[in-house]
N, C-alpha and C. Protein backbone atom coordinates (compact mmCIF):
# COMPACT_ATOMS: atom_id res chain seq x y z
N UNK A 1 10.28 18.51 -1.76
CA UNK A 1 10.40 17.23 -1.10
C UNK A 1 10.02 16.13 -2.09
N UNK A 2 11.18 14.97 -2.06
CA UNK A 2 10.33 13.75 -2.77
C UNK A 2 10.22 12.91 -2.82
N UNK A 3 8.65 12.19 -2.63
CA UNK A 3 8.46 10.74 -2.16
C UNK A 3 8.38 9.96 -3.34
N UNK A 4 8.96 8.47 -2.92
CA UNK A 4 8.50 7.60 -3.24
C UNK A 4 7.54 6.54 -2.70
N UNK A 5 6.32 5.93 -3.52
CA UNK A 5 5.51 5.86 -2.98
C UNK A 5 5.23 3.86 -4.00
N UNK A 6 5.28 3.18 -2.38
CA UNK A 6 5.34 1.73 -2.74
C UNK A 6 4.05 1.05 -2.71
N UNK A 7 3.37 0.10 -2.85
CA UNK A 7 2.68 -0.85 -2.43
C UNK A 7 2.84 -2.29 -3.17
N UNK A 8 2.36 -3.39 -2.60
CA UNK A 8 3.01 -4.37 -3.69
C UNK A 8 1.68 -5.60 -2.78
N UNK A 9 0.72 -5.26 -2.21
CA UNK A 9 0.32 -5.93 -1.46
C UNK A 9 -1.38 -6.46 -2.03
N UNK A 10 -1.16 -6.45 -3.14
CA UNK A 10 -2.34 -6.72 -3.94
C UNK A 10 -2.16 -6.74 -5.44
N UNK A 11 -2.90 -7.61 -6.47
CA UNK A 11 -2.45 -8.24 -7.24
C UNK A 11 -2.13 -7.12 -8.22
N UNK A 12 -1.95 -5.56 -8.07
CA UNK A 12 -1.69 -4.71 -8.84
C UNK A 12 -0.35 -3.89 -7.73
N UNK A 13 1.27 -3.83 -8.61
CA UNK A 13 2.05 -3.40 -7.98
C UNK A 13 1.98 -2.00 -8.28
N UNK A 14 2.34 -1.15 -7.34
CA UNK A 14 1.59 0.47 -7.41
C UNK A 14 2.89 0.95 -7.40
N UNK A 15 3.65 2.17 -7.86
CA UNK A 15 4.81 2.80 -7.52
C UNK A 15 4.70 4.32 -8.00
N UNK A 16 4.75 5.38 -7.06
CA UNK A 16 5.02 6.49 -7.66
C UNK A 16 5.90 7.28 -7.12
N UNK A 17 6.28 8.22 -7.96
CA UNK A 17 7.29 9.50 -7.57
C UNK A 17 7.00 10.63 -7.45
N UNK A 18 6.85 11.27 -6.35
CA UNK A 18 5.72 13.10 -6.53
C UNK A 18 7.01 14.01 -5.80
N UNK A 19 6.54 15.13 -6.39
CA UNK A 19 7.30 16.33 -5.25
C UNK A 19 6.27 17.08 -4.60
N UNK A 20 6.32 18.09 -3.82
CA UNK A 20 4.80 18.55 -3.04
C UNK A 20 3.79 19.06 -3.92
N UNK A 21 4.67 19.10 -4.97
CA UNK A 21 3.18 19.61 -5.98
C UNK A 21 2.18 18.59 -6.93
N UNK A 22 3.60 17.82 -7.99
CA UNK A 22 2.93 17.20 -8.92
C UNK A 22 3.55 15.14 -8.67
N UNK A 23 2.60 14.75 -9.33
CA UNK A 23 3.14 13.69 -9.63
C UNK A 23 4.12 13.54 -11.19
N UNK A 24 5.63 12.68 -10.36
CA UNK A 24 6.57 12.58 -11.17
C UNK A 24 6.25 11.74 -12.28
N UNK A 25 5.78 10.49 -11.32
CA UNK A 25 5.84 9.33 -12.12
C UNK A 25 4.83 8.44 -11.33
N UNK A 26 4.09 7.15 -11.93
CA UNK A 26 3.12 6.90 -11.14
C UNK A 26 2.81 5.54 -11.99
N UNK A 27 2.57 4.53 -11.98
CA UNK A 27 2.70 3.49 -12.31
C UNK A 27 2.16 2.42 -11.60
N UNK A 28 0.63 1.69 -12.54
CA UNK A 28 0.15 0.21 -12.15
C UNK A 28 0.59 -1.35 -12.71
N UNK A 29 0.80 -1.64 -12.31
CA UNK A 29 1.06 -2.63 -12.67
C UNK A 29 0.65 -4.45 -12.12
N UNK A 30 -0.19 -5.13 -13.39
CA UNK A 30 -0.88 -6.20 -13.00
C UNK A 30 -0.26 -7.21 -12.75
N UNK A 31 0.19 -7.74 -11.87
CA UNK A 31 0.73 -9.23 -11.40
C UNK A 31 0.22 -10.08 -11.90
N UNK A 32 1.00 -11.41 -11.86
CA UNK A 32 0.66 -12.79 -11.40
C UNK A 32 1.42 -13.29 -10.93
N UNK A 33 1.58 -12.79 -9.52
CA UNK A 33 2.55 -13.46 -8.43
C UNK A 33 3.31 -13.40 -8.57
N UNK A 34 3.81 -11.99 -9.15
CA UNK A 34 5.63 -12.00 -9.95
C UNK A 34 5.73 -10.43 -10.04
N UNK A 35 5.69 -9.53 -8.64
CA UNK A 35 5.88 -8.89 -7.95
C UNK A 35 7.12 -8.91 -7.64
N UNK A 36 7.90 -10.00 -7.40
CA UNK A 36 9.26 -10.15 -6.86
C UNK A 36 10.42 -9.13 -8.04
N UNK A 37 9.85 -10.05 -9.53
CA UNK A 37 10.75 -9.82 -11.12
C UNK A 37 10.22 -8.05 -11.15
N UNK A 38 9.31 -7.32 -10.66
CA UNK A 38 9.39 -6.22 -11.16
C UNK A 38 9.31 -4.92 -10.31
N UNK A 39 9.47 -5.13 -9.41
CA UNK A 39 9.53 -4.37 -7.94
C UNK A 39 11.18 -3.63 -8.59
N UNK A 40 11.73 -3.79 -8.03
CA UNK A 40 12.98 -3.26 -8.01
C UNK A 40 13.52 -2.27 -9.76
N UNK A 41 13.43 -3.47 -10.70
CA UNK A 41 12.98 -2.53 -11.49
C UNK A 41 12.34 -1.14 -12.08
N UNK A 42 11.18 -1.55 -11.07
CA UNK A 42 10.41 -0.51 -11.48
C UNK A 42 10.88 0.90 -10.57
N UNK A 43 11.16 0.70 -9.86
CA UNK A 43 11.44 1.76 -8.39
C UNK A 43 12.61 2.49 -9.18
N UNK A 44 13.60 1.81 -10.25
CA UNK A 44 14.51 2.18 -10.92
C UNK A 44 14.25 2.99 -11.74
N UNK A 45 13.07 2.85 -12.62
CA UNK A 45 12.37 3.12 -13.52
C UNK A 45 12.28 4.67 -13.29
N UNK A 46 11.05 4.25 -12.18
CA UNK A 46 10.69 5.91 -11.53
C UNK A 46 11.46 6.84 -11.09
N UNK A 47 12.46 6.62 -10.61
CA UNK A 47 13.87 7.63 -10.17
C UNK A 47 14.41 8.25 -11.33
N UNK A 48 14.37 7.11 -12.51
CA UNK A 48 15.48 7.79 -14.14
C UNK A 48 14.49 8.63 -14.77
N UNK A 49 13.29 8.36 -14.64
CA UNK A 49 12.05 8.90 -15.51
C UNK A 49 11.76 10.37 -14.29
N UNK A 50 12.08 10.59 -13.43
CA UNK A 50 11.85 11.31 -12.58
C UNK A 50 12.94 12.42 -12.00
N UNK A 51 13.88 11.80 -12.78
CA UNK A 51 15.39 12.45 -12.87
C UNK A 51 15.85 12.41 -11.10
N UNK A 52 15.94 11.73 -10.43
CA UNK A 52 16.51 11.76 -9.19
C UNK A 52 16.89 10.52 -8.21
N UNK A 53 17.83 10.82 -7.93
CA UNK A 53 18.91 9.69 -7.32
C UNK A 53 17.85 9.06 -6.37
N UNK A 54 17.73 8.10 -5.73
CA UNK A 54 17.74 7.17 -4.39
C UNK A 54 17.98 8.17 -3.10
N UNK A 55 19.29 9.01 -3.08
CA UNK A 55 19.70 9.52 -1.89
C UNK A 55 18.74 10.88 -2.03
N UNK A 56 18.56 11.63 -2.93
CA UNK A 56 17.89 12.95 -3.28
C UNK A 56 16.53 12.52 -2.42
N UNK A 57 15.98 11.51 -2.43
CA UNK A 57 14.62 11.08 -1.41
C UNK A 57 14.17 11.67 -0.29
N UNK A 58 13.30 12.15 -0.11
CA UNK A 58 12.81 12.61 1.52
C UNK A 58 12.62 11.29 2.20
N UNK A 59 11.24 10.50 1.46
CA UNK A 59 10.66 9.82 2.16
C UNK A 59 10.88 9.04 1.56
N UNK A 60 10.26 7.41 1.65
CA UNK A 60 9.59 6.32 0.85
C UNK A 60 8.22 6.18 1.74
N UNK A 61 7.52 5.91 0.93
CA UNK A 61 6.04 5.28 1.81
C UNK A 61 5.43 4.09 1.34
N UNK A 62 5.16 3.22 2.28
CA UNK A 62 5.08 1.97 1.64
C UNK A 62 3.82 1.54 2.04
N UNK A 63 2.83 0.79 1.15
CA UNK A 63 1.51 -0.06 1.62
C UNK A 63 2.12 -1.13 2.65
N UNK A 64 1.76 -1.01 3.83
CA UNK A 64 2.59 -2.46 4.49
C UNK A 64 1.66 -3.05 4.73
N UNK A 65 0.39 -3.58 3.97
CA UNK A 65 -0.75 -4.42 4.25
C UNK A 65 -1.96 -3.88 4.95
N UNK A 66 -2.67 -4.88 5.24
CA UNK A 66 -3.04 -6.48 4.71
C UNK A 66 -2.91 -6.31 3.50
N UNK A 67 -3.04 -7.66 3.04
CA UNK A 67 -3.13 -8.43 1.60
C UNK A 67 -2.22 -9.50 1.34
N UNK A 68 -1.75 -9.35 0.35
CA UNK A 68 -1.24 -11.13 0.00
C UNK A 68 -0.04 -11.26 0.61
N UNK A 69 0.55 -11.79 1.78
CA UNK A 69 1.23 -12.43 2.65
C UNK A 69 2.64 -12.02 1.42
N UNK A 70 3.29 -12.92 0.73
CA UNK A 70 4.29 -12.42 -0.07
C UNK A 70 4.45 -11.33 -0.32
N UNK A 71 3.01 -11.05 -1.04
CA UNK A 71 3.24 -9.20 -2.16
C UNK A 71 3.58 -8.66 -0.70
N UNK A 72 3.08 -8.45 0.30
CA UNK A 72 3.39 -7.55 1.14
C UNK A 72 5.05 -6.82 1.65
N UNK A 73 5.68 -8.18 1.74
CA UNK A 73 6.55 -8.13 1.86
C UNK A 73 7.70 -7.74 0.96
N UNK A 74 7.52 -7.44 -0.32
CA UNK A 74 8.14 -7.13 -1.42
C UNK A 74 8.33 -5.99 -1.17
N UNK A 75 7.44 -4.88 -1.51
CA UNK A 75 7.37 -3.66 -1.21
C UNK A 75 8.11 -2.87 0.25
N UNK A 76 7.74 -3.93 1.60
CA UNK A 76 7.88 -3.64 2.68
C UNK A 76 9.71 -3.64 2.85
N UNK A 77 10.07 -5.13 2.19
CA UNK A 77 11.54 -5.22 2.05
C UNK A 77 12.41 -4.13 1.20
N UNK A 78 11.62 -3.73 -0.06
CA UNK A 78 12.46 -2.73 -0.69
C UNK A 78 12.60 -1.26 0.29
N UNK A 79 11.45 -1.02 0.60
CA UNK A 79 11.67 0.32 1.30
C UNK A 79 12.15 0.00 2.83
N UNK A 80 11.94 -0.80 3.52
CA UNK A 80 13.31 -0.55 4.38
C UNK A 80 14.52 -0.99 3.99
N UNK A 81 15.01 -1.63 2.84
CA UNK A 81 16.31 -1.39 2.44
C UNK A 81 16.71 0.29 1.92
N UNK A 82 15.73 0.99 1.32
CA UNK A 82 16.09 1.65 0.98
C UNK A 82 16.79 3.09 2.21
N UNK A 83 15.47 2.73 3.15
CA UNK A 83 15.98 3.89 4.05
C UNK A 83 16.83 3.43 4.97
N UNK A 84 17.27 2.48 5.12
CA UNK A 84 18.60 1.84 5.88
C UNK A 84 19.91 2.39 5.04
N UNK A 85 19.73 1.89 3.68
CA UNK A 85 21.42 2.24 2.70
C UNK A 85 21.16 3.18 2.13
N UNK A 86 20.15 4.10 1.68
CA UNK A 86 19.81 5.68 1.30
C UNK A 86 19.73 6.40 2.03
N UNK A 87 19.66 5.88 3.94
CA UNK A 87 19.44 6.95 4.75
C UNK A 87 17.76 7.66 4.29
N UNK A 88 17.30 6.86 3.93
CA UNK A 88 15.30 8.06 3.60
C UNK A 88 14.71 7.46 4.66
N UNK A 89 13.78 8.75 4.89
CA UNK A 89 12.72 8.00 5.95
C UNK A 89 11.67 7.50 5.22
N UNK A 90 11.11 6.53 6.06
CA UNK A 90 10.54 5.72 5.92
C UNK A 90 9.16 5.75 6.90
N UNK A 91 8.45 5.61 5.72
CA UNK A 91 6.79 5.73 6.15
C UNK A 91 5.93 4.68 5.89
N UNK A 92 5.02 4.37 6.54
CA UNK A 92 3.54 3.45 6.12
C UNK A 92 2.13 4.19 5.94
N UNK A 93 2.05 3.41 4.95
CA UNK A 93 0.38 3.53 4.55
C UNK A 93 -0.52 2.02 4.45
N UNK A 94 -1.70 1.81 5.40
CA UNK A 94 -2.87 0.93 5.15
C UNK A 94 -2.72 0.94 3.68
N UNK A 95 -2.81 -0.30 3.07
CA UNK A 95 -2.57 -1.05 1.97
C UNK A 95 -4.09 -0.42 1.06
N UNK A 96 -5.03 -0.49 2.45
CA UNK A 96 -6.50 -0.13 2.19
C UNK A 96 -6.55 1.44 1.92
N UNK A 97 -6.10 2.36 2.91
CA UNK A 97 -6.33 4.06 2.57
C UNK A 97 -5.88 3.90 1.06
N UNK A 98 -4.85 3.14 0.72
CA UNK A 98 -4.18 3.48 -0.22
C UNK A 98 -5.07 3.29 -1.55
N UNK A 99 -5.62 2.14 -1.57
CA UNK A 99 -6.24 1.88 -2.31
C UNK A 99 -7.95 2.74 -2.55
N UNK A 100 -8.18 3.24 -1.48
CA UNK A 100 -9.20 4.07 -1.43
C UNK A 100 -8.76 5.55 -1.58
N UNK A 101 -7.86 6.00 -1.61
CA UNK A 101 -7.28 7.26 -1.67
C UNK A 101 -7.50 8.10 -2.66
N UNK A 102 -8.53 7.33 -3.94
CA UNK A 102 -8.72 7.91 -5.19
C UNK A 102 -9.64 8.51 -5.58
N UNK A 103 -10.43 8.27 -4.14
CA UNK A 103 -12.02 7.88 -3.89
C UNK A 103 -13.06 9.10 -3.23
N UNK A 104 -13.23 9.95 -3.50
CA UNK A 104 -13.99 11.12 -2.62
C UNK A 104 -15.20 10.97 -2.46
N UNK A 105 -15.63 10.54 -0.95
CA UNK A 105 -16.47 9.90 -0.41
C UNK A 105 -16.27 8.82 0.49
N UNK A 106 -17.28 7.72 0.54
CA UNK A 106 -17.34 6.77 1.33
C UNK A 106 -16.94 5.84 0.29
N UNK A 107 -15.33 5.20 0.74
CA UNK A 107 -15.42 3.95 0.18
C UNK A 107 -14.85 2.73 0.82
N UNK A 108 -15.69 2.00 0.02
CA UNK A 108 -15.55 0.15 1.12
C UNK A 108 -14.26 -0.50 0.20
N UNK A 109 -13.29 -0.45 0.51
CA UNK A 109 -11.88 -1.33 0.20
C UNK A 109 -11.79 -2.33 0.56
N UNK A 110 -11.82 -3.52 -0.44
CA UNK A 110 -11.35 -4.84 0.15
C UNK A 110 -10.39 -5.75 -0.63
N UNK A 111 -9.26 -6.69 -0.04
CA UNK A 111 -8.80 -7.61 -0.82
C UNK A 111 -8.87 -8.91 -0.36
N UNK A 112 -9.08 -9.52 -1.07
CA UNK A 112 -9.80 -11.13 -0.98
C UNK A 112 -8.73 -12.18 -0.24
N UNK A 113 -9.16 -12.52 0.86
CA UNK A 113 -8.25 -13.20 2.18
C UNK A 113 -8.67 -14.52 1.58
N UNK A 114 -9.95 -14.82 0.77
CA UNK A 114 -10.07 -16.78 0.61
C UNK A 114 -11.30 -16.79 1.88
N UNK A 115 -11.90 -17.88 1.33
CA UNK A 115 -12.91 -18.39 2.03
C UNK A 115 -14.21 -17.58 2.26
N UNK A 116 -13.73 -16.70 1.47
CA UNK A 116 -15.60 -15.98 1.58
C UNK A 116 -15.14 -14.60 2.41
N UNK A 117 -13.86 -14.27 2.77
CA UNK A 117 -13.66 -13.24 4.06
C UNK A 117 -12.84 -12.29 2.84
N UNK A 118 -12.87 -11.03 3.39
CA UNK A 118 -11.76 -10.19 2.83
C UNK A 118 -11.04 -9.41 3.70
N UNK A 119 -9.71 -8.88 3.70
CA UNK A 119 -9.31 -7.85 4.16
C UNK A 119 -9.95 -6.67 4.25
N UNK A 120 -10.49 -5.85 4.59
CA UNK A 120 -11.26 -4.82 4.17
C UNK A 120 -11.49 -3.03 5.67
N UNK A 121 -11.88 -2.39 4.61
CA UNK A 121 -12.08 -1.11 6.07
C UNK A 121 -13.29 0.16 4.99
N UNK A 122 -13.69 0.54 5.97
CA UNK A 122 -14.45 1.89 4.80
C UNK A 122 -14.28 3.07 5.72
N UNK A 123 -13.75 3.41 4.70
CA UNK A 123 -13.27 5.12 4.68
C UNK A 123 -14.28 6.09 4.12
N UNK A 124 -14.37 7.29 5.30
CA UNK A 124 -14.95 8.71 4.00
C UNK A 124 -13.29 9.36 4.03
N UNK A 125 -13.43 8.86 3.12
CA UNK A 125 -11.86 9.73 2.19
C UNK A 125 -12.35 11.27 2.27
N UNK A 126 -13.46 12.00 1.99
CA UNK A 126 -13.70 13.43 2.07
C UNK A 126 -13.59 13.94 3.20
N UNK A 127 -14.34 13.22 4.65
CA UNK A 127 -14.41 13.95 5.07
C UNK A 127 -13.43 13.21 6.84
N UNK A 128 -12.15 12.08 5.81
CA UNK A 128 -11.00 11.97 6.62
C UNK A 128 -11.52 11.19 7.68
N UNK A 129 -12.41 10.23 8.00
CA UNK A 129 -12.95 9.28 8.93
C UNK A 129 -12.74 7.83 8.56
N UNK A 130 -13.07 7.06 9.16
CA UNK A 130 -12.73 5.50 9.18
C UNK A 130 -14.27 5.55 9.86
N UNK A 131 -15.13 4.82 9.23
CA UNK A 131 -16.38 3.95 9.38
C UNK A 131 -16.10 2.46 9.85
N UNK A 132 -15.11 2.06 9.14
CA UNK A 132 -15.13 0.31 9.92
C UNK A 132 -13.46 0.15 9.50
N UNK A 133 -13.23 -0.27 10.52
CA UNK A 133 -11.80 -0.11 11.06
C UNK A 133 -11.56 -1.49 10.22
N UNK A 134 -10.01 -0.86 9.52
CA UNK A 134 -9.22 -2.52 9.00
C UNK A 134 -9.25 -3.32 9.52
N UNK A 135 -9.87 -4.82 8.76
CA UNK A 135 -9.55 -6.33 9.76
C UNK A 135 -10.28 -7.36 8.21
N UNK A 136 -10.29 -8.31 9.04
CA UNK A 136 -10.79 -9.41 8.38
C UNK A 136 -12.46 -9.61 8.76
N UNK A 137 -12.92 -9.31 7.18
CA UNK A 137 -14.48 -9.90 7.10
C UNK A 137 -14.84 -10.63 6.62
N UNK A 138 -16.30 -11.16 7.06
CA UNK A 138 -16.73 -11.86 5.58
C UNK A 138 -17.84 -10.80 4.71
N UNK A 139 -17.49 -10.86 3.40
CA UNK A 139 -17.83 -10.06 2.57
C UNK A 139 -18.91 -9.04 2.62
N UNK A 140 -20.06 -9.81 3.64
CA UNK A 140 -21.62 -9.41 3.77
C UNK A 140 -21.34 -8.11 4.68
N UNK A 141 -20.08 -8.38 5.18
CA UNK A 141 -19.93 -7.13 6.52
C UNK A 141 -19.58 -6.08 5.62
N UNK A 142 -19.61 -5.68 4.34
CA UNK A 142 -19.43 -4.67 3.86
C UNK A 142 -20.39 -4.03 2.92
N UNK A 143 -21.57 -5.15 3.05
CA UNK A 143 -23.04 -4.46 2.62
C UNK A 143 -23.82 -3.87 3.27
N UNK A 144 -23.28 -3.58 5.13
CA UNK A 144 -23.95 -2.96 5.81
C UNK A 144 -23.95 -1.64 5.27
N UNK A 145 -22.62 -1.36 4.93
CA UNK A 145 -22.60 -0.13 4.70
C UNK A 145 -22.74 0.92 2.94
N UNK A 146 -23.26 2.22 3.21
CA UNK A 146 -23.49 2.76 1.25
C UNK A 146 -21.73 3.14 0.81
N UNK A 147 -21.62 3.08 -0.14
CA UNK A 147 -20.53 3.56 -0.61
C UNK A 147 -20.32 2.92 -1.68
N UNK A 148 -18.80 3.90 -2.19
CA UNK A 148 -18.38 2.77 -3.33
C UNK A 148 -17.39 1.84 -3.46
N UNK A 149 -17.60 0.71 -4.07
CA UNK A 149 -16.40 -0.51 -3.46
C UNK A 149 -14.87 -0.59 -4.12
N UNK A 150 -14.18 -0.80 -3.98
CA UNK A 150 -13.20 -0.62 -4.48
C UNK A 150 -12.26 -1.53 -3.87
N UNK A 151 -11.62 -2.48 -5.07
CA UNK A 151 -11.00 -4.00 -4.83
C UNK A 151 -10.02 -3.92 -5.51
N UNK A 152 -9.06 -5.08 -5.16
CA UNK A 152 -7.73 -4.79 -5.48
C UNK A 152 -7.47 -5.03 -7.25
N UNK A 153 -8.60 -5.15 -7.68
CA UNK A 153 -8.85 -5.22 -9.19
C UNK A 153 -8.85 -3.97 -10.13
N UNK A 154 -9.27 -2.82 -8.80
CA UNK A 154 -10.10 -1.75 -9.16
C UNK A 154 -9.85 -0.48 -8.24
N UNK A 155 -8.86 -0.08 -8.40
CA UNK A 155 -8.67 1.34 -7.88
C UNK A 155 -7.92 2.36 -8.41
N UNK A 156 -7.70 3.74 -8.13
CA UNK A 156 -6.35 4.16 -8.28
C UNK A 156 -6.45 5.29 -6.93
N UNK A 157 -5.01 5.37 -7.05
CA UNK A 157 -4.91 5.56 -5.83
C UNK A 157 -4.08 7.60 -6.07
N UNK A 158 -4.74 8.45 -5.00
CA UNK A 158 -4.26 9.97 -4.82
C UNK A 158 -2.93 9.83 -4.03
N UNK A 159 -2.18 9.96 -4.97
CA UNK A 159 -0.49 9.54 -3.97
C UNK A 159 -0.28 11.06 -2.83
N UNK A 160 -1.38 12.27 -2.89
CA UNK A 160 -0.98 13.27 -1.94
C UNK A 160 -2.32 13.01 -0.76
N UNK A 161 -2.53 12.47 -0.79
CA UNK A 161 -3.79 11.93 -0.21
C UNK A 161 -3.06 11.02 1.12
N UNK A 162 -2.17 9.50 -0.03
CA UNK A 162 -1.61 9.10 0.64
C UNK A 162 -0.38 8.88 1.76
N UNK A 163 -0.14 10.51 1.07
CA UNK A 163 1.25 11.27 1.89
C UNK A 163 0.55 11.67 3.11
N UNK A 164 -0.50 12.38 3.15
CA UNK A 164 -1.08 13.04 4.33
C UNK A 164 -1.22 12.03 5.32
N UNK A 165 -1.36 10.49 5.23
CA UNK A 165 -1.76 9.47 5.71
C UNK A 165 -1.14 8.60 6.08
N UNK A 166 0.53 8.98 5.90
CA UNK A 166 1.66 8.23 6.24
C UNK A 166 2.01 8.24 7.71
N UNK A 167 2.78 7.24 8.33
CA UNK A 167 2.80 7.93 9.40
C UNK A 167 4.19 7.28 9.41
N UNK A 168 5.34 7.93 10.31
CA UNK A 168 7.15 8.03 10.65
C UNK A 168 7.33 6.49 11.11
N UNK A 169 7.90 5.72 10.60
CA UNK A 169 8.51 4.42 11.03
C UNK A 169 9.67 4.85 11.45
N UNK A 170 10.06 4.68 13.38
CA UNK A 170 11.02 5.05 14.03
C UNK A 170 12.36 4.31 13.77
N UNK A 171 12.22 2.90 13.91
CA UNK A 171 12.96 1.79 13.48
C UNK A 171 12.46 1.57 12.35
N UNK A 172 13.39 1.86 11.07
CA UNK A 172 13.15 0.83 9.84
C UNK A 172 13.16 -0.59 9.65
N UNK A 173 14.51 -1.15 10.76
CA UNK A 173 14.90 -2.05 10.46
C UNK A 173 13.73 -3.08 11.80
N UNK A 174 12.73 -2.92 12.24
CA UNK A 174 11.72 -3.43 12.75
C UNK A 174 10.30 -2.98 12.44
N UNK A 175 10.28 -3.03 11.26
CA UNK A 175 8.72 -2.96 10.75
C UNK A 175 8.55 -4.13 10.40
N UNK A 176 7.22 -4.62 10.69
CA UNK A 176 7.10 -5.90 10.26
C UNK A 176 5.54 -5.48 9.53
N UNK A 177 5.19 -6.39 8.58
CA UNK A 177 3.73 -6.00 7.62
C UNK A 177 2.73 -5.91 8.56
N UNK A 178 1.58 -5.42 8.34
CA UNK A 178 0.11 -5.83 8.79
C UNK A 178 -0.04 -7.18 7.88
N UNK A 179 -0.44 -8.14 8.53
CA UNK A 179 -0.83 -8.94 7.78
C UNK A 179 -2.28 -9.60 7.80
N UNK A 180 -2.58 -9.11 9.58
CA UNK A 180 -3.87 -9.18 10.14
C UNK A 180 -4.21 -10.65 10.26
N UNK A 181 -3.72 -11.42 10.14
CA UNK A 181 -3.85 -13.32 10.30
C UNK A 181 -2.68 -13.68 10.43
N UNK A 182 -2.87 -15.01 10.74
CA UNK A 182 -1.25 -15.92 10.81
C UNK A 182 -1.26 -16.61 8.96
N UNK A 183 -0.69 -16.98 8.70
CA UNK A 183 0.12 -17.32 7.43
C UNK A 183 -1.12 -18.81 7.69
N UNK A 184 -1.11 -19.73 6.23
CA UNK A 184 -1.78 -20.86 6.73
C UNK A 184 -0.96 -21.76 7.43
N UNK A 185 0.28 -21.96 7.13
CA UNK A 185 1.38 -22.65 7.44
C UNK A 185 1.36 -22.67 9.18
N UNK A 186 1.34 -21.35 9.29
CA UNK A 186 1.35 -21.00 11.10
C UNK A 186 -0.25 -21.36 11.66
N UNK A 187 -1.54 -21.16 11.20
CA UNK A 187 -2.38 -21.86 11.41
C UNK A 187 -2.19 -23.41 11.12
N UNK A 188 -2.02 -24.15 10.73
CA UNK A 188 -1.96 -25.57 10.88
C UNK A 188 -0.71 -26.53 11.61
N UNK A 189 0.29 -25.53 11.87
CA UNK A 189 0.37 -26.04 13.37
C UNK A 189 -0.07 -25.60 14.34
N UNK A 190 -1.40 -25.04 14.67
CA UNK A 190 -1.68 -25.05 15.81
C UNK A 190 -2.79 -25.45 16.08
């Protein structure tokens, strides 16, 4: 079976290619808001370096957030194009498991929402629990707890980890991101 595996929802664009055993291909990559110029590319990248078509795909799995309102959507847009005109199914992964997925133990994942708050959740990745459920904090809410932190500066991520953690998007063509807030635009009209 073989996934491709997206995220684009934090200032490092993530992409890999595995079959049930190994990783194909696997690739970080540091932004500056220019996620858009290398997304597609890269997804190209990993298929030629990985020797296999688009249609050969089982899955795609994609980070569909929280995190940065745009990046999110990059990632989210490529992979339901893909399983719409490739016919692949199409999966989601917390932007956060994903990023904690590397992590054996307790770890506190967060990406920086502005104003002192972050996106954030803590996981025991070992022993497969959620301690504090994804949402919006402010930062201090993640010193309640021990573990280790891990920010969108600073992770890597177990792409079979994050397979186990996917879950079946019925409609592709109606997924919409976690984004967990309104946009600021949509806060200030109201």
């Amino acid at each position: 079976m073989y996934n491709l595996i997206l995220d684009s929802s934090t200032k490092v664009l993530y992409v890999a290619v595995t079959n049930d055993t190994e990783v194909l291909y696997e690739k970080y990559i540091e932004g500056k808001n220019d996620h858009a110029k290398n997304i597609v590319f890269t997804v190209d990248e990993a298929l030629k370096k990985a020797s296999i078509d688009s249609f050969k795909l089982d899955r795609v799995i994609v980070g569909y957030g929280p995190g940065s309102y745009t990046g999110v959507r990059m990632a989210v847009t490529v992979a339901k194009m893909m399983a719409v005109f490739a016919k692949v199914k199409l999966y989601t992964v917390s932007s956060l498991i994903l990023m904690a997925s590397g992590v054996k133990g307790v770890v506190k994942a967060s990406i920086d929402a502005r104003r002192g708050n972050a996106f954030a959740g803590v996981f025991d990745i070992l022993n497969d629990k959620v301690l504090l459920e994804e949402g919006m904090y402010p930062y201090s809410k993640l010193d309640e707890f021990e573990g280790k932190k891990v920010t969108e500066d600073s992770y890597k991520v177990d792409p079979f980890y994050v397979i186990k953690k996917a879950q079946l998007v019925d409609e592709p063509h109606l997924l919409v991101p976690n984004y967990l807030r309104d946009t600021e635009a949509e806060r200030n009209l109201k």
